[in-house]
C-alpha atoms as a PDB file:
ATOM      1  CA  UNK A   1      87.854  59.661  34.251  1.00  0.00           C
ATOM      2  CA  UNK A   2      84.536  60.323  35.695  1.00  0.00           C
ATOM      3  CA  UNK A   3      83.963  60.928  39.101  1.00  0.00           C
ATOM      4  CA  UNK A   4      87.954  60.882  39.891  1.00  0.00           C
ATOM      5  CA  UNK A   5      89.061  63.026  42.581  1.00  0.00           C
ATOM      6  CA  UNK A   6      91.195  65.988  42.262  1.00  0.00           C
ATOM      7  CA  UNK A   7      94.179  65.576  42.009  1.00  0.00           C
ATOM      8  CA  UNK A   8      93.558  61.573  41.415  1.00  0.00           C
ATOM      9  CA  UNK A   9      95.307  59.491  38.722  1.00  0.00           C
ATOM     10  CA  UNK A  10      94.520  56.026  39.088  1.00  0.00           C
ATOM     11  CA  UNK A  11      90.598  54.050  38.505  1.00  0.00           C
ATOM     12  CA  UNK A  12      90.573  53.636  42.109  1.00  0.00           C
ATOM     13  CA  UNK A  13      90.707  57.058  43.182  1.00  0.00           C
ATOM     14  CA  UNK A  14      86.980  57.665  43.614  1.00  0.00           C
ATOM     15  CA  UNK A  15      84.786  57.649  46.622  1.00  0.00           C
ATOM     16  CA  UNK A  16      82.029  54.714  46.821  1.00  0.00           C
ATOM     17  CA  UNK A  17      79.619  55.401  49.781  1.00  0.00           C
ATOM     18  CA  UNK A  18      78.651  51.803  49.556  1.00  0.00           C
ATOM     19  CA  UNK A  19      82.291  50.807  51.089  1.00  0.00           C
ATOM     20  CA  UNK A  20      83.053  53.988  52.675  1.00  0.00           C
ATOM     21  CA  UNK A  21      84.044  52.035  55.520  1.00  0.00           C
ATOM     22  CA  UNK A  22      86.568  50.055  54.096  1.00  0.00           C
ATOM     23  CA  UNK A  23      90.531  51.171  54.477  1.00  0.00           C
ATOM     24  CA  UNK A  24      91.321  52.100  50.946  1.00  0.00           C
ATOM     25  CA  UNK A  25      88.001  54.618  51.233  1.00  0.00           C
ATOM     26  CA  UNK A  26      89.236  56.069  55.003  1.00  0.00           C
ATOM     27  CA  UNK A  27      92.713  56.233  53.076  1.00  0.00           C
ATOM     28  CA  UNK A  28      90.862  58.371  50.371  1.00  0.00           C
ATOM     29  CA  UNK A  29      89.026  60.605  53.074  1.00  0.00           C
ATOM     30  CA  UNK A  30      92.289  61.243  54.428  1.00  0.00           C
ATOM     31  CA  UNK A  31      93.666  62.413  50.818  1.00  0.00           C
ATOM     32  CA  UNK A  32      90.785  64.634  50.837  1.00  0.00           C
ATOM     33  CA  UNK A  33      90.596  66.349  54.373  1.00  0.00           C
ATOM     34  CA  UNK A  34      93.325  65.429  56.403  1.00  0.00           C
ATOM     35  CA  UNK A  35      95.838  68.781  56.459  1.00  0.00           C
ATOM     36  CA  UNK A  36      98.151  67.457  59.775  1.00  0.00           C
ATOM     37  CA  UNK A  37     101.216  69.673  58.928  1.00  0.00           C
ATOM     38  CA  UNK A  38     102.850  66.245  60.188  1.00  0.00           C
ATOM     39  CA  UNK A  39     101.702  64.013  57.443  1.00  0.00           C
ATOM     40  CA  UNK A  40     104.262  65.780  55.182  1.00  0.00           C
ATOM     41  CA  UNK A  41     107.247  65.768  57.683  1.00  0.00           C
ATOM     42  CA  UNK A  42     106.676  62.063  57.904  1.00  0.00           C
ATOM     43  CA  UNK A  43     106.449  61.686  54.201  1.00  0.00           C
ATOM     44  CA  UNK A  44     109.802  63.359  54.366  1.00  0.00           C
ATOM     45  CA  UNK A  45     112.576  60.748  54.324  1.00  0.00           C
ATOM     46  CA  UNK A  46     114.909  63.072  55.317  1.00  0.00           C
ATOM     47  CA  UNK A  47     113.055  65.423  57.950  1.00  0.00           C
ATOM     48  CA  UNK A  48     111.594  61.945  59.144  1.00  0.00           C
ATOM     49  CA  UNK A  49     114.661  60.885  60.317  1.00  0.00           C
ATOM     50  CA  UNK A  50     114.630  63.823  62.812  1.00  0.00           C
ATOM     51  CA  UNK A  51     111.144  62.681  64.332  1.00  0.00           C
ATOM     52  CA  UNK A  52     112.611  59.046  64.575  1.00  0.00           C
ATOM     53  CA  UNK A  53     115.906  60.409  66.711  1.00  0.00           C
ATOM     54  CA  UNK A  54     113.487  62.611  69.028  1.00  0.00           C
ATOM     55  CA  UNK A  55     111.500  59.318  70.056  1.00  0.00           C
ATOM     56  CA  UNK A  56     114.747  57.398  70.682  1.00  0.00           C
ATOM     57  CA  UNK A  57     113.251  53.322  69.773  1.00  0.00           C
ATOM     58  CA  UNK A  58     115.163  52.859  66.651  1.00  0.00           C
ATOM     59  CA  UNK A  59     117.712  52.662  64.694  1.00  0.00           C
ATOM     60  CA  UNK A  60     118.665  54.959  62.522  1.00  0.00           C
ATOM     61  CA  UNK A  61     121.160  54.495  59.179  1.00  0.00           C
ATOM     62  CA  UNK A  62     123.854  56.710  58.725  1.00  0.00           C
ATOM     63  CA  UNK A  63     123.094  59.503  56.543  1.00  0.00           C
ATOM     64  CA  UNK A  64     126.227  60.093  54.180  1.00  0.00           C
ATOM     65  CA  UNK A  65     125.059  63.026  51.956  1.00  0.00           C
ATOM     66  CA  UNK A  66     122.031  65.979  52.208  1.00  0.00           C
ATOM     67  CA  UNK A  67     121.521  68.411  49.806  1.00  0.00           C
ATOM     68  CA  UNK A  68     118.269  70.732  48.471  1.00  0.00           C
ATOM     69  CA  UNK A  69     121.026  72.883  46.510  1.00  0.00           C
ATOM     70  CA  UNK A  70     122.595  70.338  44.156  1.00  0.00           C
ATOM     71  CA  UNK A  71     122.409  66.803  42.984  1.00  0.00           C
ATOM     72  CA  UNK A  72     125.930  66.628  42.490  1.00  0.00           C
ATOM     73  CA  UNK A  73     127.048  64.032  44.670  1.00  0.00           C
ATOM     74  CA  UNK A  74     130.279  63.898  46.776  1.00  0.00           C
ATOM     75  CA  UNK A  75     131.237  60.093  44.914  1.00  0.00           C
ATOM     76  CA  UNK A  76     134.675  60.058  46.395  1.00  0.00           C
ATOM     77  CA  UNK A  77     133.591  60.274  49.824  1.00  0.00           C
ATOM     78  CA  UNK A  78     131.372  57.532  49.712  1.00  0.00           C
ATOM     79  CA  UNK A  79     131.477  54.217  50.425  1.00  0.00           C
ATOM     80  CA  UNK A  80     131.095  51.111  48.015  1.00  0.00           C
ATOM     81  CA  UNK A  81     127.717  50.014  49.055  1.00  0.00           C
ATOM     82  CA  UNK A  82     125.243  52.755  49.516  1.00  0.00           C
ATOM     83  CA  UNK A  83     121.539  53.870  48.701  1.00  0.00           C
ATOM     84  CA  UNK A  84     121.212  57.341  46.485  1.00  0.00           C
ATOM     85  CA  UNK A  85     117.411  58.813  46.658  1.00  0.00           C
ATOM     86  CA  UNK A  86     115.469  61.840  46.644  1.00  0.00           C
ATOM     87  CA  UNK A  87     113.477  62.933  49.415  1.00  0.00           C
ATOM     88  CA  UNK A  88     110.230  62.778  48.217  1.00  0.00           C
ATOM     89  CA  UNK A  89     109.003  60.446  46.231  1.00  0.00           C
ATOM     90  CA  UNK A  90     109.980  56.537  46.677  1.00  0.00           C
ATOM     91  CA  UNK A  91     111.908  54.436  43.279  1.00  0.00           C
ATOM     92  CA  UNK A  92     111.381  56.885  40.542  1.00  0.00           C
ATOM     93  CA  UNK A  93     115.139  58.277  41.392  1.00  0.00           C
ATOM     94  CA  UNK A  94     116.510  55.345  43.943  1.00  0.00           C
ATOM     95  CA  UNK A  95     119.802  53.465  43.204  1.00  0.00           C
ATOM     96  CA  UNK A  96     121.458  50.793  45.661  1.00  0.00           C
ATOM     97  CA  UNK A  97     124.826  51.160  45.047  1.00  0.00           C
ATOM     98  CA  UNK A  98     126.316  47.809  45.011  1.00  0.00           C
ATOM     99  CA  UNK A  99     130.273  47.990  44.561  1.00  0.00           C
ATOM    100  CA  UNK A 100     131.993  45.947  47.019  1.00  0.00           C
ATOM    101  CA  UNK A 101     134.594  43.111  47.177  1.00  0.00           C
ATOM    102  CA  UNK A 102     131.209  40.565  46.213  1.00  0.00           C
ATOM    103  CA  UNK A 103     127.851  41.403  44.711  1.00  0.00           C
ATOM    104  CA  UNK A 104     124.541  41.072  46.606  1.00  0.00           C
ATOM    105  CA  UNK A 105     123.751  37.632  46.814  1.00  0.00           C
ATOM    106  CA  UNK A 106     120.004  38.392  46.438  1.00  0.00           C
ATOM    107  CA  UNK A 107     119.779  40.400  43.594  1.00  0.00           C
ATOM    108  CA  UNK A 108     119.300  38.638  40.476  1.00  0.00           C
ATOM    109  CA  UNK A 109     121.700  39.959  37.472  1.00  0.00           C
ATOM    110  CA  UNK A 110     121.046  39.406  33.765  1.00  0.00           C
ATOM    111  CA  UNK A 111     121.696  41.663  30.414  1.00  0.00           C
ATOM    112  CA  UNK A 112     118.368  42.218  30.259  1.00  0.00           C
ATOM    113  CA  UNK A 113     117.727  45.503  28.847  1.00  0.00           C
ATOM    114  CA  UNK A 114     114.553  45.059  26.833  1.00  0.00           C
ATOM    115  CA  UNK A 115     112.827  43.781  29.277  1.00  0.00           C
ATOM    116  CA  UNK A 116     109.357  45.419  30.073  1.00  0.00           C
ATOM    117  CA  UNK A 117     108.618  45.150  33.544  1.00  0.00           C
ATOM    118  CA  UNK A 118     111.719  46.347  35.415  1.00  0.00           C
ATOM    119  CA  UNK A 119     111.927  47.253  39.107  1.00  0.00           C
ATOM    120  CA  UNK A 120     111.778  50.588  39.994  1.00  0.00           C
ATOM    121  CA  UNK A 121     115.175  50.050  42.289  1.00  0.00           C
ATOM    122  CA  UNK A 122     118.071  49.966  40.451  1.00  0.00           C
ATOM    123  CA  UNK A 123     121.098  47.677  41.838  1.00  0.00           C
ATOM    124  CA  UNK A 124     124.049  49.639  40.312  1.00  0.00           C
ATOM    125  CA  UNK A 125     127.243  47.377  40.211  1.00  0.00           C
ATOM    126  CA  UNK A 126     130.285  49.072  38.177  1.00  0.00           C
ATOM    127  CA  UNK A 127     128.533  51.080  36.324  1.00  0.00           C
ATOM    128  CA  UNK A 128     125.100  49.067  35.031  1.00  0.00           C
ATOM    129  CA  UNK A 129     122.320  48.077  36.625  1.00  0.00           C
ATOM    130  CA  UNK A 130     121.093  44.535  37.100  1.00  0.00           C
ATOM    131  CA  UNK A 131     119.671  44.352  33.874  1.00  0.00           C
ATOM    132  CA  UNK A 132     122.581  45.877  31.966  1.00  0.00           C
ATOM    133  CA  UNK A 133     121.977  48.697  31.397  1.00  0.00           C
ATOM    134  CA  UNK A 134     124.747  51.660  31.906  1.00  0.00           C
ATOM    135  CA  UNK A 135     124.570  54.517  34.819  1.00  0.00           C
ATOM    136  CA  UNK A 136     127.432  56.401  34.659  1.00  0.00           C
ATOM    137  CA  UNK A 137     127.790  59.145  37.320  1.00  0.00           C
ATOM    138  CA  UNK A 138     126.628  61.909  35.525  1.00  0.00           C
ATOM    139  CA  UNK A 139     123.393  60.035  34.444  1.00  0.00           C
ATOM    140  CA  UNK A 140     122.457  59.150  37.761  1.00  0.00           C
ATOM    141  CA  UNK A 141     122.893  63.040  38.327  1.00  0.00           C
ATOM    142  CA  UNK A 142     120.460  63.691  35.744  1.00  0.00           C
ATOM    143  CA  UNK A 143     118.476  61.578  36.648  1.00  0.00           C
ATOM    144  CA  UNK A 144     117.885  62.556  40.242  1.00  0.00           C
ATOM    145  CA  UNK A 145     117.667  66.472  38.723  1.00  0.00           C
ATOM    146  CA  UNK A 146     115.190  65.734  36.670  1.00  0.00           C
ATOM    147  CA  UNK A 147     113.338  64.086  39.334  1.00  0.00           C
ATOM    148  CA  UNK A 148     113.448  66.646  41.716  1.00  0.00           C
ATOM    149  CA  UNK A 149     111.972  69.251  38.681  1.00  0.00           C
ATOM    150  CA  UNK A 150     108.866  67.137  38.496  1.00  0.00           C
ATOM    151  CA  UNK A 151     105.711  67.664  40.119  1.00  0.00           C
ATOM    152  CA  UNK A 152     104.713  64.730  42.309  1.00  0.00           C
ATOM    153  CA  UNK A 153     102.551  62.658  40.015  1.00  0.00           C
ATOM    154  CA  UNK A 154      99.586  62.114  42.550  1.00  0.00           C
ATOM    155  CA  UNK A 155      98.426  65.173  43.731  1.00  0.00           C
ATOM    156  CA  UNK A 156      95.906  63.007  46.019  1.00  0.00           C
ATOM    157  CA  UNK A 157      98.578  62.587  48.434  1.00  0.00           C
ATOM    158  CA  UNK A 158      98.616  65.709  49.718  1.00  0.00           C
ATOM    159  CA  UNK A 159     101.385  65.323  52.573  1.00  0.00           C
ATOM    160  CA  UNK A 160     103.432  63.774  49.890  1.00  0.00           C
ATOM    161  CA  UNK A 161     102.886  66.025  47.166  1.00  0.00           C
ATOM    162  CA  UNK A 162     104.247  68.954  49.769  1.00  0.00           C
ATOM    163  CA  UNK A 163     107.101  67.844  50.770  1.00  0.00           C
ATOM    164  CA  UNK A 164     109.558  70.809  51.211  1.00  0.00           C
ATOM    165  CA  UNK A 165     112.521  71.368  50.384  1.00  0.00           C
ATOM    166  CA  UNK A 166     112.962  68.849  48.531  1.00  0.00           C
ATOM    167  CA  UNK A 167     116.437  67.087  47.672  1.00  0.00           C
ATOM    168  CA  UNK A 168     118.789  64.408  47.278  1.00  0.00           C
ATOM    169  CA  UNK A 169     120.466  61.844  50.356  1.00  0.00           C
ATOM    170  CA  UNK A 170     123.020  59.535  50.503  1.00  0.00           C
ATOM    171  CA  UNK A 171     122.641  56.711  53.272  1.00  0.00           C
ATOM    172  CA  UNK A 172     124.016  53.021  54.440  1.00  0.00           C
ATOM    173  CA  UNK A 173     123.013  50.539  52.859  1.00  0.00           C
ATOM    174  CA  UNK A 174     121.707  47.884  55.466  1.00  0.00           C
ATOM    175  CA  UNK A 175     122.908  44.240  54.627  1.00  0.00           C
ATOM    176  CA  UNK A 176     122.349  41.405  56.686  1.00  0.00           C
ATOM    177  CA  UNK A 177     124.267  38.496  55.483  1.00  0.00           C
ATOM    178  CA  UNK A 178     125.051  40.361  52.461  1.00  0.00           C
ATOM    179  CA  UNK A 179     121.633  39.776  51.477  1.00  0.00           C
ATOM    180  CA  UNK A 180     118.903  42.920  51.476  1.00  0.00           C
ATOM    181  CA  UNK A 181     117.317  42.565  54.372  1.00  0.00           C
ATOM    182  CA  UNK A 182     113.592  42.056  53.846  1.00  0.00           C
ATOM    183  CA  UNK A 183     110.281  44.604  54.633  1.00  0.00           C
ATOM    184  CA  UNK A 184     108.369  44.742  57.884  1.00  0.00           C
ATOM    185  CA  UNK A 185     105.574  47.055  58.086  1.00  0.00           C
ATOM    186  CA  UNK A 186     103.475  47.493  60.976  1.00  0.00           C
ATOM    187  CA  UNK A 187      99.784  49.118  60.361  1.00  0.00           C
ATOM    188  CA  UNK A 188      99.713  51.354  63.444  1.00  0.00           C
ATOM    189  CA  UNK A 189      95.779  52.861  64.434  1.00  0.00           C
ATOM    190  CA  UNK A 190      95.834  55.725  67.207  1.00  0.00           C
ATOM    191  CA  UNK A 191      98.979  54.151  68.169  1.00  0.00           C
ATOM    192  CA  UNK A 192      97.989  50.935  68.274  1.00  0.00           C
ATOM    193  CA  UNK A 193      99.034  48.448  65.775  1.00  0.00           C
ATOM    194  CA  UNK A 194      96.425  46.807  64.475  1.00  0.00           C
ATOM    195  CA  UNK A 195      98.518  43.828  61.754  1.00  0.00           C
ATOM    196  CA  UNK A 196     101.861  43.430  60.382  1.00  0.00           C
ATOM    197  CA  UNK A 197     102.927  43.269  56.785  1.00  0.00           C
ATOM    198  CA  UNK A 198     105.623  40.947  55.833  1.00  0.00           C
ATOM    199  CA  UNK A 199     107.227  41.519  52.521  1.00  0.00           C
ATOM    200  CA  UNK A 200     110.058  39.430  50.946  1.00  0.00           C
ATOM    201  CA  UNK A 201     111.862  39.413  47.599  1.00  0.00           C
ATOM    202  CA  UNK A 202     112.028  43.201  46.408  1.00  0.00           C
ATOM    203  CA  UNK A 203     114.338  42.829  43.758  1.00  0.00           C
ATOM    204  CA  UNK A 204     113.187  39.362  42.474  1.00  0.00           C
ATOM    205  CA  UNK A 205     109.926  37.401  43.266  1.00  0.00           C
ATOM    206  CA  UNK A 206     107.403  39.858  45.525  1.00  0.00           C
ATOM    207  CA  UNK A 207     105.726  37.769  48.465  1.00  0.00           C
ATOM    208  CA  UNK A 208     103.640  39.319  50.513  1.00  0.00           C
ATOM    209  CA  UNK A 209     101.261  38.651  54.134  1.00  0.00           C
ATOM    210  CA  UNK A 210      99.998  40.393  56.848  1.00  0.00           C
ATOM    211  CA  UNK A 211     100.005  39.232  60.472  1.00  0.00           C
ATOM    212  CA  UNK A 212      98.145  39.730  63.939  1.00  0.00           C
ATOM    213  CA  UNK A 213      99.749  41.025  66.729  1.00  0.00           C
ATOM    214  CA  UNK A 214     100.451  37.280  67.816  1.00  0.00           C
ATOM    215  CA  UNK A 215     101.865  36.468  64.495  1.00  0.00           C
ATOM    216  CA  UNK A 216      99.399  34.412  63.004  1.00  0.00           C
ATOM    217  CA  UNK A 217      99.000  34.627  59.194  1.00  0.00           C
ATOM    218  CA  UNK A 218      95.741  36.638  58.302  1.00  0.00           C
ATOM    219  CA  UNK A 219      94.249  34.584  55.246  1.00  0.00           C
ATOM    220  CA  UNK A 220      93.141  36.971  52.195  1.00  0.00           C
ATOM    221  CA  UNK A 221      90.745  35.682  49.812  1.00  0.00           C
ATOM    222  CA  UNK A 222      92.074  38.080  46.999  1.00  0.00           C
ATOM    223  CA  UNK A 223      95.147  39.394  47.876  1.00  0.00           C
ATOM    224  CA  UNK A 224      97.169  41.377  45.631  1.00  0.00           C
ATOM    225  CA  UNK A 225     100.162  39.700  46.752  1.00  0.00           C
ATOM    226  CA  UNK A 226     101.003  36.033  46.651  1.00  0.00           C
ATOM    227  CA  UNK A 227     102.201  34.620  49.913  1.00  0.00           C
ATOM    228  CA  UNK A 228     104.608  31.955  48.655  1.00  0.00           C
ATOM    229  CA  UNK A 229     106.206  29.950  51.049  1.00  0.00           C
ATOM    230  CA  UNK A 230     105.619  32.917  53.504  1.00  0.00           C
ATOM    231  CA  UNK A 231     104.991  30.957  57.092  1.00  0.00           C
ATOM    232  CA  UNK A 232     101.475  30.396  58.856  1.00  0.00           C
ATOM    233  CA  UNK A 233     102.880  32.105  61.715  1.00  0.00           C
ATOM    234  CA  UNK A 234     105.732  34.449  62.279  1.00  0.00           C
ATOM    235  CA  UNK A 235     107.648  32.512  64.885  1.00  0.00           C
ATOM    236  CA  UNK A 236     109.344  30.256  62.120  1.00  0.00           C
ATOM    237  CA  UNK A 237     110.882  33.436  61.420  1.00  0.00           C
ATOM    238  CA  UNK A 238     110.677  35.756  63.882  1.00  0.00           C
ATOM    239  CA  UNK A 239     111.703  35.179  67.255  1.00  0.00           C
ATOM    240  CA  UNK A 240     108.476  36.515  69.567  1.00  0.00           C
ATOM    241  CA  UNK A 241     110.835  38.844  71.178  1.00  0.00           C
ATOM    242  CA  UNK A 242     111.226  40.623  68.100  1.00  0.00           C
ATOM    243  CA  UNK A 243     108.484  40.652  66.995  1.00  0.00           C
ATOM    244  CA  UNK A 244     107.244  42.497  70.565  1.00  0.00           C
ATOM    245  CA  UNK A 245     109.748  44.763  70.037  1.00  0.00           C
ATOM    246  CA  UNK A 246     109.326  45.910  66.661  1.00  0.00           C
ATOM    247  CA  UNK A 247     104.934  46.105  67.312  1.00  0.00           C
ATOM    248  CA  UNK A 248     106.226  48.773  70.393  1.00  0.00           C
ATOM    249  CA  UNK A 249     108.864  50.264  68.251  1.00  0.00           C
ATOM    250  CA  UNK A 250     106.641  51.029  65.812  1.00  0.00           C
ATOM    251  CA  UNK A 251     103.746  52.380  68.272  1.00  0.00           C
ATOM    252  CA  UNK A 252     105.995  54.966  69.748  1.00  0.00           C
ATOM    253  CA  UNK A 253     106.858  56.472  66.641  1.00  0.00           C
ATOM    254  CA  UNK A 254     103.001  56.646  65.239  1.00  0.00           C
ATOM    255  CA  UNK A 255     101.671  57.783  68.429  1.00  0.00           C
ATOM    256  CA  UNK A 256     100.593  61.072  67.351  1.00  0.00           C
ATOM    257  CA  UNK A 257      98.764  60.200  64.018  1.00  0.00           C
ATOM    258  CA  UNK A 258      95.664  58.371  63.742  1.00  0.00           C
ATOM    259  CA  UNK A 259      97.341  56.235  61.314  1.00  0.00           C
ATOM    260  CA  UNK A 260     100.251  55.079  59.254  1.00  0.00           C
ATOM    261  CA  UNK A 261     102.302  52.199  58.183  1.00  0.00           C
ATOM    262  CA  UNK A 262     105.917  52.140  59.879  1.00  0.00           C
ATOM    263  CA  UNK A 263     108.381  50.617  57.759  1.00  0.00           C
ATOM    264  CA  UNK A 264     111.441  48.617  59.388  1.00  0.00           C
ATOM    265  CA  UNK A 265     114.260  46.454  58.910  1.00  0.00           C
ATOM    266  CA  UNK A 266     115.923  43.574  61.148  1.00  0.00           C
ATOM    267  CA  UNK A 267     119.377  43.264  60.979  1.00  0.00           C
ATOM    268  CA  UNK A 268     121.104  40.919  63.696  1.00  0.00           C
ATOM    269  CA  UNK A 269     118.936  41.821  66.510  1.00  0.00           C
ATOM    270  CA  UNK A 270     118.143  45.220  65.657  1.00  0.00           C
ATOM    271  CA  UNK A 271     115.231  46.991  64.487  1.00  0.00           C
ATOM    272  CA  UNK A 272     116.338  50.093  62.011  1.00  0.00           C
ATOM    273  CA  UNK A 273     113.615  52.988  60.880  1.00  0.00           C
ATOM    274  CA  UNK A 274     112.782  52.824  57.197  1.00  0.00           C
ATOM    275  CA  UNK A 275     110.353  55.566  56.660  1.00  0.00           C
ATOM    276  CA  UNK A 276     106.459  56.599  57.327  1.00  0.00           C
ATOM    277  CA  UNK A 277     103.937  55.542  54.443  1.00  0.00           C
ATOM    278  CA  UNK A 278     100.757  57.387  55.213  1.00  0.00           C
ATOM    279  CA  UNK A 279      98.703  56.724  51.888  1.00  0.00           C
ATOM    280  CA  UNK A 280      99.380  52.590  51.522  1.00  0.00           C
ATOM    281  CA  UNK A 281      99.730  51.676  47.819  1.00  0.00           C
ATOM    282  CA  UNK A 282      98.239  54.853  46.953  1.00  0.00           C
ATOM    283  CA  UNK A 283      95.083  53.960  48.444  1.00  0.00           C
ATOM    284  CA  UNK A 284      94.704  50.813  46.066  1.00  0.00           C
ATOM    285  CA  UNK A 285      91.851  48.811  47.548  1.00  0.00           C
ATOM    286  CA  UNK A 286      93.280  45.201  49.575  1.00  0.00           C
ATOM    287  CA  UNK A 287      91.527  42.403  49.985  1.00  0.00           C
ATOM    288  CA  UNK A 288      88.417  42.002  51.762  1.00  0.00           C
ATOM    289  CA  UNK A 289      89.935  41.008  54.419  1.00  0.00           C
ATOM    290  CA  UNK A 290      92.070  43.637  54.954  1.00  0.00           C
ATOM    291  CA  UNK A 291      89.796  46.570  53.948  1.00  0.00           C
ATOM    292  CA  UNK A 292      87.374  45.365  56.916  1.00  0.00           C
ATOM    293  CA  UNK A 293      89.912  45.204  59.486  1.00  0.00           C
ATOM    294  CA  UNK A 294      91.779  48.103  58.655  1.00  0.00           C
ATOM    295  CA  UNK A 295      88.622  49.927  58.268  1.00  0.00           C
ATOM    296  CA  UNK A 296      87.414  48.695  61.265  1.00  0.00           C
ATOM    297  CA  UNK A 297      90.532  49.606  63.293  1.00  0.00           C
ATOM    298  CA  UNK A 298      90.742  52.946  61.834  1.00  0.00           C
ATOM    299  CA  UNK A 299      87.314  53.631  62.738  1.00  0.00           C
ATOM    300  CA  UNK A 300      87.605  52.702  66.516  1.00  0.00           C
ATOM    301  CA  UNK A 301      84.974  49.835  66.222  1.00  0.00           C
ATOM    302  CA  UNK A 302      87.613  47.209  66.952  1.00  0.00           C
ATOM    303  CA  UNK A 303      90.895  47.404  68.799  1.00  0.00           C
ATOM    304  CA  UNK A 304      93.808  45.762  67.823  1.00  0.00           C
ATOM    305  CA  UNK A 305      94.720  41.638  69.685  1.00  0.00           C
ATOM    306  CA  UNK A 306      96.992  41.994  72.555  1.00  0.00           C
ATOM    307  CA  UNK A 307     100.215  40.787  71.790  1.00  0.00           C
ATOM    308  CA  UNK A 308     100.856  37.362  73.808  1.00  0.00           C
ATOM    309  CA  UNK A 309     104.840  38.107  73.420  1.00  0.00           C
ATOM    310  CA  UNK A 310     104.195  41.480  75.221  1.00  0.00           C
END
């Protein structure tokens, strides 16, 4: 593709000086220049973890399994529910295992194995995954070997793409309710956070909205996300404490980048670490509304509401 940058893969990963202002374009500038040796160790799910326990705000899951030597995994010394992943790159090699007493409650099951589209997260129950199809032991071995032997497919990313050692983990699952609980992200700029995404429905219908600081839904003309029945304002599902907490949980651990998304999970009351994403949806442009803000935060030319809850 012309004019793609090195190491690029997708249409969008091209410079346009007419937006270079916007967030996916700042995102790209990053790709390009930004050599933080930190970017990688946050990229890192499992070297991450260390950064998270240094700053002492959040919860951390319990970390079952770590090896760079071998993906043979130690299957009769874990538990029933569990999530298998490589270090490195997020749901080419990621399995929830999902064995106890009762199944998920929000993870849709069907013998579905022709389908086309299937999520990149597979839900393994006794053996198949929720749409059928069989992972014995030894193939989610493979699997996980053969995704460690791959170069990572988007070069762009450069703290990504040098991620090392790399290997396979074993950690709790987090259920609340036995449901999966569902994604908060919080955009953090020069430690500030500027909006928070609010994600629902991973493994069946994807809604998606982002937030000010005072929870009030940010409209988007052309999101790539539908909403749904996603609130106007967080408080109808949120309590404003939380939602204080997890905006200052999630400034202390970007404090010392210019920017990246934090990615959390609520359970009860408590706000657990889910990893660092420093190049958002592989720099895929937002909407308009979100490319200005984020650009504009990024940039410095506008700070970030103050938080009434705070």
């Amino acid at each position: 593709m012309v004019d793609l940058l090195p190491g690029g893969t997708q249409p969008w990963h091209r410079l346009d000086p007419s937006i270079a202002h916007h967030f996916s374009q700042l995102q790209l500038k990053r790709c390009l220049e930004d050599r933080n040796p930190l970017l990688p160790v946050m990229e890192d799910k499992h070297r991450s973890r260390e950064l998270v326990a240094g700053k002492g705000v959040a919860a951390l899951t319990e970390l079952y399994h770590w090896s760079s030597e071998s993906t043979k995994l130690p299957w009769k010394n874990l538990p029933k529910r569990c999530v298998i992943k490589t270090n490195h790159w997020s749901g080419e090699s990621l399995f929830i295992m999902d064995n106890d007493d009762l199944p998920l409650d929000d993870t849709p099951r069907a013998f579905r194995p022709w389908a086309r589209q299937k999520n990149g997260y597979r839900v393994i129950r006794n053996g198949r995954d929720q749409y059928g199809i069989p992972w014995p032991k030894w193939r989610i071995e493979r699997n996980l070997r053969r995704c460690l032997a791959k170069v990572f497919p988007v070069q762009l990313e450069w703290g990504a793409a040098n991620i090392n050692p790399k290997g396979v983990m074993v950690e709790e699952l987090l259920v609340d309710n036995n449901r999966l609980p569902n994604d908060w992200k919080v955009h953090v700029f020069h430690g500030k956070a500027g909006f928070i995404q609010y994600d629902t429905g991973r493994l069946d219908t994807h809604y998606q909205a982002i937030y000010d600081l005072n929870g009030q839904r940010i409209e988007q003309t052309n999101s790539l996300w539908n909403p749904g029945d996603l609130p106007e304002h967080l408080d109808a599902v949120l309590d404003s404490t939380l939602r204080t907490s997890l905006v200052s949980t999630a400034e202390r651990l970007a404090e010392d980048i210019d920017y990246t998304r934090v990615d959390m999970f609520l359970v009860g009351s408590t706000w657990y670490f889910g990893e660092f994403t420093n190049y958002h949806n592989s720099c895929h442009p937002q909407s308009i509304e979100w490319e200005e803000l984020g650009g504009r935060l990024w940039s410095g030319q506008e700070k970030p509401a103050p938080n009434e809850g705070a």
